[in-house]
C-alpha atoms as a PDB file:
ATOM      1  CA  UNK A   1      33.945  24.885 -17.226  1.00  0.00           C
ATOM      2  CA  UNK A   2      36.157  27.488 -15.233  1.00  0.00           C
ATOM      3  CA  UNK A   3      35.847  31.042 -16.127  1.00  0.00           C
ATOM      4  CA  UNK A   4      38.860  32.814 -18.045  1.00  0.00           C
ATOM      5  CA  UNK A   5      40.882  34.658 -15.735  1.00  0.00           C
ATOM      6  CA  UNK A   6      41.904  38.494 -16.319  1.00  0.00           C
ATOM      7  CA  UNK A   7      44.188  41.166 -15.038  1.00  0.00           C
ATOM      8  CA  UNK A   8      43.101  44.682 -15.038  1.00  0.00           C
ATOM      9  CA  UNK A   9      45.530  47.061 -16.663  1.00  0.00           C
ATOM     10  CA  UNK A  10      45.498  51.062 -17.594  1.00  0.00           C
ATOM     11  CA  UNK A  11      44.985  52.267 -20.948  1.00  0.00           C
ATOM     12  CA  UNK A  12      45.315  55.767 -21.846  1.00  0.00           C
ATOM     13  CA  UNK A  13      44.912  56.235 -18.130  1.00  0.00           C
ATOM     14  CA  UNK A  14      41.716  54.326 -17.314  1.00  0.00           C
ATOM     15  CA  UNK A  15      41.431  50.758 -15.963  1.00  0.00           C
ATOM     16  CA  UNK A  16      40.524  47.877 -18.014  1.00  0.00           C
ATOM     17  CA  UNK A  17      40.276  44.035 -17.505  1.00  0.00           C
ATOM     18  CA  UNK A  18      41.694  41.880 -20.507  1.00  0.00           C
ATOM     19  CA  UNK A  19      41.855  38.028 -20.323  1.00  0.00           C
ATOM     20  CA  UNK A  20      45.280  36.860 -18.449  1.00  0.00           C
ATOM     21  CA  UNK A  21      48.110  36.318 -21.006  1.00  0.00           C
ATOM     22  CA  UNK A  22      46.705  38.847 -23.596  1.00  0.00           C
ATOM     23  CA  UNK A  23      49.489  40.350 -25.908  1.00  0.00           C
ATOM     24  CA  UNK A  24      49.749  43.758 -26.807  1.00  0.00           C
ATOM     25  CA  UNK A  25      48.260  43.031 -30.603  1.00  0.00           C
ATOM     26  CA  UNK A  26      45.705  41.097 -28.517  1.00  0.00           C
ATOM     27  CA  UNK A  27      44.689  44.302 -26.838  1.00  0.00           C
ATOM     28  CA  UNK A  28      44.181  45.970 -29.775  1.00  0.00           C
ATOM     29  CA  UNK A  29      42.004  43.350 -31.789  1.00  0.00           C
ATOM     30  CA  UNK A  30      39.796  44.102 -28.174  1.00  0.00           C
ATOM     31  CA  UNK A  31      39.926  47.380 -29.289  1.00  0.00           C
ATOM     32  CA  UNK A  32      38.990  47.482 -32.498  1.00  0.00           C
ATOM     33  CA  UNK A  33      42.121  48.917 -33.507  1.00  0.00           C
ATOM     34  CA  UNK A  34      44.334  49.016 -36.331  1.00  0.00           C
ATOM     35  CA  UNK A  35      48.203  48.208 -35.897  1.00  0.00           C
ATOM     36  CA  UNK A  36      48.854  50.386 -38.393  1.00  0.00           C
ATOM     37  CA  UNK A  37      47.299  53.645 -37.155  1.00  0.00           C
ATOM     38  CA  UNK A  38      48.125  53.177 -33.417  1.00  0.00           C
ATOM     39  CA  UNK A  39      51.435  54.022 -31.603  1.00  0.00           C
ATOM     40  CA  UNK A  40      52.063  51.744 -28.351  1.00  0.00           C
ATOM     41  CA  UNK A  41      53.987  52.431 -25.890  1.00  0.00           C
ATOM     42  CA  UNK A  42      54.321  49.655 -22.948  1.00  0.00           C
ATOM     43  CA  UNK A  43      55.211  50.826 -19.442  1.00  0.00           C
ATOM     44  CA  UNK A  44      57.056  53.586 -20.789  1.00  0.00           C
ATOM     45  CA  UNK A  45      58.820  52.090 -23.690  1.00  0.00           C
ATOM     46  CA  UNK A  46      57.399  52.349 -27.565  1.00  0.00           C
ATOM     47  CA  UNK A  47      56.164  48.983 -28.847  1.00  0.00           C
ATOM     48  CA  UNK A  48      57.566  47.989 -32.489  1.00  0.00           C
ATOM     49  CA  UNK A  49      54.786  47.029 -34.338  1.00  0.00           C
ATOM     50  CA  UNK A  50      56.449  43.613 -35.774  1.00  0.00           C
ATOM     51  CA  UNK A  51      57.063  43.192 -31.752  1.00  0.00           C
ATOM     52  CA  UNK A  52      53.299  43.385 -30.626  1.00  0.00           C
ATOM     53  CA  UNK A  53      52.575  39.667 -30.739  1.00  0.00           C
ATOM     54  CA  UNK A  54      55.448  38.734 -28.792  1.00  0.00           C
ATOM     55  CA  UNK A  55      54.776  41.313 -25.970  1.00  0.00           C
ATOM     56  CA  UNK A  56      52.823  39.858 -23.155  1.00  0.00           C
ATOM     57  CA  UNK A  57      50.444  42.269 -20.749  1.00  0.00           C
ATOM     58  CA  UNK A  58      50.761  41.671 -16.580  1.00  0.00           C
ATOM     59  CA  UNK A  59      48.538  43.276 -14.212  1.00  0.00           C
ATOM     60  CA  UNK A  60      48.761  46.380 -13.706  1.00  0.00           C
ATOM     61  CA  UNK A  61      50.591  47.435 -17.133  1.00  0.00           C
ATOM     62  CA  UNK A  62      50.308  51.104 -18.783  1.00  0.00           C
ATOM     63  CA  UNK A  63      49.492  50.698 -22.263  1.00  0.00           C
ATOM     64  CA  UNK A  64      49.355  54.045 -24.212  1.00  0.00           C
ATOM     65  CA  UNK A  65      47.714  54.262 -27.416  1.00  0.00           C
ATOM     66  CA  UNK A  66      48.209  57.354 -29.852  1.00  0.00           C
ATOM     67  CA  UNK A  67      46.057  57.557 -32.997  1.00  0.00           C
ATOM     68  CA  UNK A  68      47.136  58.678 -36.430  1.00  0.00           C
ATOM     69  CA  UNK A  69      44.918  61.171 -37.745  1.00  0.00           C
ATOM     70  CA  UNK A  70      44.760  61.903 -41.459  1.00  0.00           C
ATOM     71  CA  UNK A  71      43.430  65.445 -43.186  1.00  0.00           C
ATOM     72  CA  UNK A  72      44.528  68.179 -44.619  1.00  0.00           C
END
C-alpha cells in the first residue's frame, strides 16, 4: 500500500498539506467548514460556490477563506 501523496498550499497565509488532487470544496470538508458561510478566493480570484467542486488545488496555491459572521 503506497502512501497518498500531498501538496502543501497557503491558507489564510499559513502552509498546509492537503492530499494531491484535493478540490477547493474538498479543502473545506478538511476544514470543517461550511460552503455557505465561507468566501473563497483562489490565487487571487473569488471562487463561485456552485464552482468549488470543479476547482482543483496545485502546490503552492493561495486559498483565502473569509467567514460570515452573524449578530446584531
Amino acid at each position: 500500500m503506497t502512501a497518498a501523496t500531498t501538496i502543501d498550499i497557503i491558507v489564510n497565509g499559513d502552509r498546509r498539506s492537503v492530499p494531491d488532487g484535493s478540490t477547493l470544496l474538498e479543502l473545506l470538508r478538511l476544514l470543517d467548514l461550511d460552503p455557505r458561510g465561507v468566501v473563497v478566493e483562489h490565487n487571487r480570484t473569488i471562487v463561485r460556490r456552485p464552482d468549488l467542486d470543479r476547482a482543483r488545488l496545485a502546490s503552492g496555491d493561495a486559498v483565502e477563506l473569509v467567514h460570515f459572521v452573524g449578530g446584531g
